[in-house]
N, C-alpha and C. Protein backbone atom coordinates (compact mmCIF):
# COMPACT_ATOMS: atom_id res chain seq x y z
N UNK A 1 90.78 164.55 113.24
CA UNK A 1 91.92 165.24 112.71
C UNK A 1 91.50 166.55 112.06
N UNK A 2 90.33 166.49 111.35
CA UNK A 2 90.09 167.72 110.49
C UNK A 2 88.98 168.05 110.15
N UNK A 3 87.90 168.70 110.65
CA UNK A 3 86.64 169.24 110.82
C UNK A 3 85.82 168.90 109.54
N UNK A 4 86.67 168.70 108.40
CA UNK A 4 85.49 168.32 107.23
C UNK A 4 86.39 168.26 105.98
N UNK A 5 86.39 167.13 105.56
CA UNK A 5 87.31 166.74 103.95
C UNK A 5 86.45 166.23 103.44
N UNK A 6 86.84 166.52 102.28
CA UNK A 6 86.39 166.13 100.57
C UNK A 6 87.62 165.76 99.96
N UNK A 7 87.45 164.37 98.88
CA UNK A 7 88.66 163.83 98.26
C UNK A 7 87.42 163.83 97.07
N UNK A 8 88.58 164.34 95.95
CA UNK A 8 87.92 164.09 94.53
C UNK A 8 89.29 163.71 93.78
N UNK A 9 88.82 162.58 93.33
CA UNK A 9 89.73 161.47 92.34
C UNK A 9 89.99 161.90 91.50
N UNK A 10 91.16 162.48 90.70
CA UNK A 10 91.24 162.82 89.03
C UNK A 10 91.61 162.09 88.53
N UNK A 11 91.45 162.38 87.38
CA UNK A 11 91.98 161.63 85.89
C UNK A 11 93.53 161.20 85.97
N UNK A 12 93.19 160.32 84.92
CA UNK A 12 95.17 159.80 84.93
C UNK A 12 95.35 160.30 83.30
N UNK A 13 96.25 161.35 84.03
CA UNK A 13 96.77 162.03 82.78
C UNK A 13 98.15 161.31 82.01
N UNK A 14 98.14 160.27 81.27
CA UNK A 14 99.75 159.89 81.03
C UNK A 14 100.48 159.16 81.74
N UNK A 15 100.17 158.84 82.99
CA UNK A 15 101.10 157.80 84.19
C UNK A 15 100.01 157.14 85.10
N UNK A 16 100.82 156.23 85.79
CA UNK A 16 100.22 155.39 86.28
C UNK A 16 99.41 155.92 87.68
N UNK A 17 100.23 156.87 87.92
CA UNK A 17 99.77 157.83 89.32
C UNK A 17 98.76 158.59 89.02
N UNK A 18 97.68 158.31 90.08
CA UNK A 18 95.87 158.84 89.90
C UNK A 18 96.17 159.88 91.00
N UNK A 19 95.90 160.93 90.96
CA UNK A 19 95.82 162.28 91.94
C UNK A 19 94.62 162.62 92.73
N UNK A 20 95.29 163.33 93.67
CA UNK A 20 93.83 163.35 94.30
C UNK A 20 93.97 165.19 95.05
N UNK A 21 92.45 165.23 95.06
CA UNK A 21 92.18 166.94 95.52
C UNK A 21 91.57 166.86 96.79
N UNK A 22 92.14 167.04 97.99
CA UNK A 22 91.77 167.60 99.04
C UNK A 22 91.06 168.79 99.33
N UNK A 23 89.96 168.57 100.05
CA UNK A 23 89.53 170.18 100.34
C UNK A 23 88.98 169.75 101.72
N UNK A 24 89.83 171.11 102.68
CA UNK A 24 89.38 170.74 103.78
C UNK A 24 88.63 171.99 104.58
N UNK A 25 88.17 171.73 105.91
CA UNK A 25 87.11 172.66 106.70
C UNK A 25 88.03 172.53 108.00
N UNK A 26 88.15 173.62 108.67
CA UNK A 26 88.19 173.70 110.12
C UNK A 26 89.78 173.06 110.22
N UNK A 27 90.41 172.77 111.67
CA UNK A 27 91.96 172.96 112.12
C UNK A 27 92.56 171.78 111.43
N UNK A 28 93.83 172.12 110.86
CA UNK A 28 94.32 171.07 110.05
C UNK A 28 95.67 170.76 111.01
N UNK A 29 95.91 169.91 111.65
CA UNK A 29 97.23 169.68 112.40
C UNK A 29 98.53 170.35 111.58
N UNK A 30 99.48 170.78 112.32
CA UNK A 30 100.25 171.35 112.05
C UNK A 30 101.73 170.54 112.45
N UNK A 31 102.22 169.51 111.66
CA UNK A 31 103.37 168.56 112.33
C UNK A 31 104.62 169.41 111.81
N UNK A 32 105.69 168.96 113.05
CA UNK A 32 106.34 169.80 112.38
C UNK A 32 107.70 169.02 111.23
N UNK A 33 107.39 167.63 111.01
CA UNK A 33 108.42 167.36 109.88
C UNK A 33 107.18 165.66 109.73
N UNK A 34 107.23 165.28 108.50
CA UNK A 34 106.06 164.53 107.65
C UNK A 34 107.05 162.99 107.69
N UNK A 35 106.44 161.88 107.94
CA UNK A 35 107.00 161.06 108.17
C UNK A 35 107.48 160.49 106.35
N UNK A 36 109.14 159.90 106.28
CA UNK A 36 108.93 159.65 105.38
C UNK A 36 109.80 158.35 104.96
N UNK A 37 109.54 157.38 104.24
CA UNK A 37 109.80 155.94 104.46
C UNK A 37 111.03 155.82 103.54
N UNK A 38 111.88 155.52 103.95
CA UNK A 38 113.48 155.19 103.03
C UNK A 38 113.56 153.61 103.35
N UNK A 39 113.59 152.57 102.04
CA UNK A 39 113.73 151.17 102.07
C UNK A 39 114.55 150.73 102.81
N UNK A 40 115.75 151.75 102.67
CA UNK A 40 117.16 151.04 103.20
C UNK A 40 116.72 150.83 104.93
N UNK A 41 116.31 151.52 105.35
CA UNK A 41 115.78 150.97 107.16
C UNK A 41 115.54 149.89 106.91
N UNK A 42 114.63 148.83 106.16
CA UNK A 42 114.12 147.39 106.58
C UNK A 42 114.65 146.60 106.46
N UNK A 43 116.64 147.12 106.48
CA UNK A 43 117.79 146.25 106.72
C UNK A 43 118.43 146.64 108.45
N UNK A 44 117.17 147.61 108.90
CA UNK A 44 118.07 147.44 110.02
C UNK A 44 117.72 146.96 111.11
N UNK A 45 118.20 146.01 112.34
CA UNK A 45 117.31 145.57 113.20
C UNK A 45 116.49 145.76 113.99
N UNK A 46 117.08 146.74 114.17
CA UNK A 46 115.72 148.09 114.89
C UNK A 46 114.44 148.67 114.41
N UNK A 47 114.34 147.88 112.75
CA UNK A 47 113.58 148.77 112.12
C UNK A 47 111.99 148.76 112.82
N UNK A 48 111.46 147.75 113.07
CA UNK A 48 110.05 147.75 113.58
C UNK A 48 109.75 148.13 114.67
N UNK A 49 110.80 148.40 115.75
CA UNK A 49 110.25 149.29 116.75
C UNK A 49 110.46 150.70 116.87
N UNK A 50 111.60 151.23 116.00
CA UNK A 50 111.26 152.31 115.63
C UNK A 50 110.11 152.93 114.72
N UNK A 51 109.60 152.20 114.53
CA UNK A 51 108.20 152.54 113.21
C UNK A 51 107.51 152.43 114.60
N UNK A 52 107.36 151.56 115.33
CA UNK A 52 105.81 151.21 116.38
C UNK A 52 106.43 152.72 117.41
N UNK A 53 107.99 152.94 117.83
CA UNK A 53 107.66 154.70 118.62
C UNK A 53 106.82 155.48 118.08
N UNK A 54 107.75 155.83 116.36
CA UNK A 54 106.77 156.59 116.21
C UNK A 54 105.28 156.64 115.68
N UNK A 55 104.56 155.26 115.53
CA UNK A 55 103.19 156.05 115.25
C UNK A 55 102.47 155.61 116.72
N UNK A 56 103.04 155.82 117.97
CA UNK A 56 103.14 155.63 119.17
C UNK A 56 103.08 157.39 119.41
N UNK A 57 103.82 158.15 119.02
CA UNK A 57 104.24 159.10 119.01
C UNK A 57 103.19 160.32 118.20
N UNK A 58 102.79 159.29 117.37
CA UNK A 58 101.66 160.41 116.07
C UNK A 58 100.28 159.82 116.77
N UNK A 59 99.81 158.86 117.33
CA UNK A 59 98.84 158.93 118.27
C UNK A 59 98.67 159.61 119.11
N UNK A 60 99.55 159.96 120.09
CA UNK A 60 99.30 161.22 120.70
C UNK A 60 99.14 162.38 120.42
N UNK A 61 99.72 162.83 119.41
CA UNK A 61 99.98 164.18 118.86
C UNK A 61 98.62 164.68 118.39
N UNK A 62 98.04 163.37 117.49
CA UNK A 62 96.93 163.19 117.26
C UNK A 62 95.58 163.53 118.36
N UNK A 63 95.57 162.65 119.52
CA UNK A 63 94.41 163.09 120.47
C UNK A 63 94.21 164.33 121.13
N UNK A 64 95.91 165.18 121.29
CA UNK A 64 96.20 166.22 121.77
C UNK A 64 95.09 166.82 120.97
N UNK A 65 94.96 167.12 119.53
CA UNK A 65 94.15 167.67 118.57
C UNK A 65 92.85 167.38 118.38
N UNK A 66 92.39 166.53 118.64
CA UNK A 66 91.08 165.70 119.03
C UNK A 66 90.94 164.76 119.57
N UNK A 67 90.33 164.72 120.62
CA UNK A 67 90.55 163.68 121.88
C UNK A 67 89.16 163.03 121.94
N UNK A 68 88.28 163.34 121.02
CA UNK A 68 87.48 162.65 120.96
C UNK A 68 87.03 161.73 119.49
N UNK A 69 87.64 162.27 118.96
CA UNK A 69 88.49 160.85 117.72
C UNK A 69 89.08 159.97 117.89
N UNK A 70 89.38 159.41 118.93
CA UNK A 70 90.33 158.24 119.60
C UNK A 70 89.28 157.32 120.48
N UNK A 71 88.13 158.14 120.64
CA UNK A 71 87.23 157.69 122.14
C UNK A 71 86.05 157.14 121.37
């Protein structure tokens, strides 16, 4: 996916949520809308095969970008 990352853990300033610092090297995929999870779907019956299209869908997108990260 991305030629070279670094994750550095910070401090928990006041809440329960620990942050984190990305730093990256070389092509960073460029999607064009970020997947994002709303509860109310896991009332609907469809819900699990629409989740399996799309990361059906982000696998490819994915090898398109490095095809030898999959292999």
């Amino acid at each position: 996916m991305v030629g070279n990352m670094k994750v550095m853990y910070l401090s928990r300033t006041g809440s329960d949520h620990a942050h984190l610092l990305l730093h990256t090297e070389g092509p960073v995929p460029n999607f064009s809308k970020p997947f994002r999870f709303l509860k109310f779907w896991t009332e609907s019956d469809d819900f699990t095969e629409v989740i399996k299209e799309d990361i059906v869908r982000l696998k490819e997108e994915l090898f398109k970008v490095n095809p030898s990260a999959n292999n």
